[in-house]
PDB file of N, CA and C in Angstrom:
ATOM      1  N   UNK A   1       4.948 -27.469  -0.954  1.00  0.00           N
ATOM      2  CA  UNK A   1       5.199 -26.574   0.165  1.00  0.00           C
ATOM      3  C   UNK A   1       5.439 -25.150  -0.327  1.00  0.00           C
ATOM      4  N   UNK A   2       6.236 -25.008  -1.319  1.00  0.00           N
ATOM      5  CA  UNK A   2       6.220 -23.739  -2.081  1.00  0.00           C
ATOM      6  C   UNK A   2       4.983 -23.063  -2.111  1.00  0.00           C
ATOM      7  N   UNK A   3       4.361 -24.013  -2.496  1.00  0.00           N
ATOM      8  CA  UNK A   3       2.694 -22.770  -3.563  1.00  0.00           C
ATOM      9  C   UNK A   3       2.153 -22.755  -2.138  1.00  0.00           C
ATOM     10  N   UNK A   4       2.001 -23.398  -1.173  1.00  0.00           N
ATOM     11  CA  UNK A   4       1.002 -23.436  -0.121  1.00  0.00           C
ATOM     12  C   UNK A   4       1.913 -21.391   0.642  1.00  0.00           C
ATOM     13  N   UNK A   5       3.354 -21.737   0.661  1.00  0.00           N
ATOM     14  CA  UNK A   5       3.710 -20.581   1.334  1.00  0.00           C
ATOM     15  C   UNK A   5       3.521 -19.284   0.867  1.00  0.00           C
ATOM     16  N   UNK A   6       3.700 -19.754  -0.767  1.00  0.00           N
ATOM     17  CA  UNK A   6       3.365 -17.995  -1.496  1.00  0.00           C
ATOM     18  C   UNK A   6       2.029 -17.606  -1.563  1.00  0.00           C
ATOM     19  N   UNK A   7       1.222 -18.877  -1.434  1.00  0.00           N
ATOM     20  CA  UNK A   7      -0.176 -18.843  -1.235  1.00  0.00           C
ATOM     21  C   UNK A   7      -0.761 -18.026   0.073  1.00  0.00           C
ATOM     22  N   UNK A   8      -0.135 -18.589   1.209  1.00  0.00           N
ATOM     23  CA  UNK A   8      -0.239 -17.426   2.356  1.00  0.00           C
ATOM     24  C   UNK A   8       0.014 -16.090   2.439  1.00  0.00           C
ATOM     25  N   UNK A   9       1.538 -15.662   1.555  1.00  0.00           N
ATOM     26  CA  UNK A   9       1.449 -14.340   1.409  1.00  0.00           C
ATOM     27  C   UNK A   9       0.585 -13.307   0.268  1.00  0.00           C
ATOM     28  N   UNK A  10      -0.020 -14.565  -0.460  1.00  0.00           N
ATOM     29  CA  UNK A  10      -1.112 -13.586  -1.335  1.00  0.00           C
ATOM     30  C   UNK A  10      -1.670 -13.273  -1.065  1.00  0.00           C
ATOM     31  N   UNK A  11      -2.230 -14.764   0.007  1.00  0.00           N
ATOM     32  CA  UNK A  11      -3.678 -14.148   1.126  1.00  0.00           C
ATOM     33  C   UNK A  11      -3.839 -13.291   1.625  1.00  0.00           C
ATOM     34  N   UNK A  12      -2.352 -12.435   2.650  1.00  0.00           N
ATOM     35  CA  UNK A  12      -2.467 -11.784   3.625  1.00  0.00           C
ATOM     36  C   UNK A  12      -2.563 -10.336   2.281  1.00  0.00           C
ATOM     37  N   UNK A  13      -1.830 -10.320   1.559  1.00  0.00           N
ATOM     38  CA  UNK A  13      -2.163  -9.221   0.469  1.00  0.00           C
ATOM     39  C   UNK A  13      -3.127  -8.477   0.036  1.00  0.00           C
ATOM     40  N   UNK A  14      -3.886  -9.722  -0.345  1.00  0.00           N
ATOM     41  CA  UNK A  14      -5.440  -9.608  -0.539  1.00  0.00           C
ATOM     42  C   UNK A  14      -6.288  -8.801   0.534  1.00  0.00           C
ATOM     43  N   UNK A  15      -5.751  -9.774   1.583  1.00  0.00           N
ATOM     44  CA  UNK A  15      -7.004  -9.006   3.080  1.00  0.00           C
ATOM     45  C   UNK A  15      -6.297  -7.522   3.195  1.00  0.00           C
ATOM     46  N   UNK A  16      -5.238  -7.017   3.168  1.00  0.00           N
ATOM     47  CA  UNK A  16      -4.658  -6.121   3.265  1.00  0.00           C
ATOM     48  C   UNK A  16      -5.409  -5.336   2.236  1.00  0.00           C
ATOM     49  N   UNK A  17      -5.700  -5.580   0.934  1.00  0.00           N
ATOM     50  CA  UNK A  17      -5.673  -4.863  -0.298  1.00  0.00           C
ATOM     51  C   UNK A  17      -7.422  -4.550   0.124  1.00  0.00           C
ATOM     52  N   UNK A  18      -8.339  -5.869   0.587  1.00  0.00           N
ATOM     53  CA  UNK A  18      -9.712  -5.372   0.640  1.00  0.00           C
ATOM     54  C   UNK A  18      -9.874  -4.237   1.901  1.00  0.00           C
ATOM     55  N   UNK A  19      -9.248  -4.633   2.846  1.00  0.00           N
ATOM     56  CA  UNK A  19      -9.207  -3.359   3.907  1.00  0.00           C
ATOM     57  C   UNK A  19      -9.419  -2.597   3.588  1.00  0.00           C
ATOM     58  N   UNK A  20      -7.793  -1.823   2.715  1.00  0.00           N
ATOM     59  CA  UNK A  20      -7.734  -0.519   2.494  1.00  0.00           C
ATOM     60  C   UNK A  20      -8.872  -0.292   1.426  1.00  0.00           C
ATOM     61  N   UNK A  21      -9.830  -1.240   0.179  1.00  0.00           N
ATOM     62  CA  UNK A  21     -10.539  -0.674  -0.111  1.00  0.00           C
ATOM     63  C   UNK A  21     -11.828   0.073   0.637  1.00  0.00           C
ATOM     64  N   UNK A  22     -11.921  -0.930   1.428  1.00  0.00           N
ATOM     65  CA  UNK A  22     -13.242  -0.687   1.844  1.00  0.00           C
ATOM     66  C   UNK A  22     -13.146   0.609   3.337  1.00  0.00           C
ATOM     67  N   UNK A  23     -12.249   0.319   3.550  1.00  0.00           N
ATOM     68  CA  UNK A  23     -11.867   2.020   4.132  1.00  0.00           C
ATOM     69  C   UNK A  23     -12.154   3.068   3.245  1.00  0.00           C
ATOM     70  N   UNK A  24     -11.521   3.101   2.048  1.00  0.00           N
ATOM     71  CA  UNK A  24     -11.912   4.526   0.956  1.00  0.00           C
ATOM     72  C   UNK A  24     -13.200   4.131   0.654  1.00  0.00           C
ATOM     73  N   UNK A  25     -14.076   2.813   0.137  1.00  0.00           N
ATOM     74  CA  UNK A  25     -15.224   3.020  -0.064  1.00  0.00           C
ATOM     75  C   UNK A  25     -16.061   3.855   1.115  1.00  0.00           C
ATOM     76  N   UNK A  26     -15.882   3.307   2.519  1.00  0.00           N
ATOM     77  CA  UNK A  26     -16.824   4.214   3.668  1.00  0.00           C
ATOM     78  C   UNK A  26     -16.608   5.714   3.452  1.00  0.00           C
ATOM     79  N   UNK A  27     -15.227   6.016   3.586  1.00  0.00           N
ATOM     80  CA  UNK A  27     -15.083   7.663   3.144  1.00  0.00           C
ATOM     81  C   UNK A  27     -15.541   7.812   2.062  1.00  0.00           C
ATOM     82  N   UNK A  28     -15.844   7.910   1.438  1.00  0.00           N
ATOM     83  CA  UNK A  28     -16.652   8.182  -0.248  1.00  0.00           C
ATOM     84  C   UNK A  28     -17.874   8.210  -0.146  1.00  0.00           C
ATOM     85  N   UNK A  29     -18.423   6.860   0.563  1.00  0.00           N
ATOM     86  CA  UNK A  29     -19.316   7.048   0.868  1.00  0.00           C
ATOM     87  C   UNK A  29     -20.027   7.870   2.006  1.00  0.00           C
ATOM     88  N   UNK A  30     -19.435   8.153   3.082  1.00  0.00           N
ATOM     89  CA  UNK A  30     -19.771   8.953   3.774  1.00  0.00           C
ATOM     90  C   UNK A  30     -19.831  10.662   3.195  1.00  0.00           C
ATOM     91  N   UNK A  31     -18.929  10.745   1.925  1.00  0.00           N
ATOM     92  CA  UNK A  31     -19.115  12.308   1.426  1.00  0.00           C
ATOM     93  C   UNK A  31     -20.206  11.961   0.273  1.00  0.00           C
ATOM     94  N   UNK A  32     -21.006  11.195  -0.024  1.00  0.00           N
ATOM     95  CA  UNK A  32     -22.298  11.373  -0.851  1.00  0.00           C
ATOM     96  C   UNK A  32     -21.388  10.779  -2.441  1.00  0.00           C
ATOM     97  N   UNK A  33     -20.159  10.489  -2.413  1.00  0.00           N
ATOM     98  CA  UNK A  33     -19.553  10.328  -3.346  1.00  0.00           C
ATOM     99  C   UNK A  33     -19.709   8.594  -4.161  1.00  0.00           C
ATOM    100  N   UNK A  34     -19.917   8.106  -5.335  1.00  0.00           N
ATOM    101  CA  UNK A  34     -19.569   6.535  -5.537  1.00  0.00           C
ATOM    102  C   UNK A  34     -18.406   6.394  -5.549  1.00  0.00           C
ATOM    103  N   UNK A  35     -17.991   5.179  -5.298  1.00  0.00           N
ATOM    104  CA  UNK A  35     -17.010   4.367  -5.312  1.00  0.00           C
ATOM    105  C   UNK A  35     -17.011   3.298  -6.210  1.00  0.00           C
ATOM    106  N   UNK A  36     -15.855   2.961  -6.929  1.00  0.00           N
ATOM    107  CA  UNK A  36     -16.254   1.476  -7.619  1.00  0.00           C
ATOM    108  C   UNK A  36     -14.710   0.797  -6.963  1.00  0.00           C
ATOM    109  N   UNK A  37     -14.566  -0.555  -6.844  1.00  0.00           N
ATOM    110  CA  UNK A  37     -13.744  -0.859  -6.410  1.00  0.00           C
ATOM    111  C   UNK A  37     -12.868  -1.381  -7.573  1.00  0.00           C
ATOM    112  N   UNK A  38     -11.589  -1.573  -7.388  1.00  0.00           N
ATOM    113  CA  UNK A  38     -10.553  -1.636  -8.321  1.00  0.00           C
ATOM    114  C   UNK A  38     -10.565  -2.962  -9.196  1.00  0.00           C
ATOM    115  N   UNK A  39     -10.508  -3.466 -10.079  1.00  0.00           N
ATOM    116  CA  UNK A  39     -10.233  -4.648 -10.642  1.00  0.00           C
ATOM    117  C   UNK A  39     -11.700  -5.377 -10.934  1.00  0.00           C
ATOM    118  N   UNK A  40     -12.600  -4.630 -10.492  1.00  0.00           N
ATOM    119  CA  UNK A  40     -13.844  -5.248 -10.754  1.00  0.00           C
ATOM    120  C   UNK A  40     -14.467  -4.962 -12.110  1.00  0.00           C
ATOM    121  N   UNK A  41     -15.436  -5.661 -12.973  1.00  0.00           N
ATOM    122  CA  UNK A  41     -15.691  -5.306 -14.007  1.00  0.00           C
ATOM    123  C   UNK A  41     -17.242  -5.238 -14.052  1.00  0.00           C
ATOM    124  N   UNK A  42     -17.229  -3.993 -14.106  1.00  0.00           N
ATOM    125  CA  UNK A  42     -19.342  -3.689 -14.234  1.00  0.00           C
ATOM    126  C   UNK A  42     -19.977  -4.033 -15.214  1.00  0.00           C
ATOM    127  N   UNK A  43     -20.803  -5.132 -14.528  1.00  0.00           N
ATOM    128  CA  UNK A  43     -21.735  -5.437 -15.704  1.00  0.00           C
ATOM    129  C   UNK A  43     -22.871  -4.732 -16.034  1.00  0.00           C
ATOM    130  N   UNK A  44     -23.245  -4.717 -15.239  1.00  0.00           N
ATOM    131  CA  UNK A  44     -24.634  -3.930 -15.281  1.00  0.00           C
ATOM    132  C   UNK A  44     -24.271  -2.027 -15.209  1.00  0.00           C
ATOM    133  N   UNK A  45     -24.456  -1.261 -15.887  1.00  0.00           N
ATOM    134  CA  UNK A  45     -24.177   0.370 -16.106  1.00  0.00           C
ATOM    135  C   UNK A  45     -25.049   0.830 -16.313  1.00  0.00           C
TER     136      UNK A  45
END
């Protein structure tokens, strides 16, 4: 019951955390600017 509850609040973290990325990605992208998103690792450069 523990892991299932902290498990829910990671979740909601997460969706919280991709939101706000993808909010700054549209603005960025809307000024002609790239974006890379946080924690990701580029393979291809």
């Amino acid at each position: 019951l523990m892991f299932i509850v902290i498990g829910f609040f990671f979740f909601g973290a997460l969706v919280i955390l991709e939101l706000v990325c993808v909010i700054l990605a549209s603005i960025r992208a809307a000024r002609g600017e790239s974006y890379s998103y946080p924690i990701s690792i580029p393979f291809i450069q």
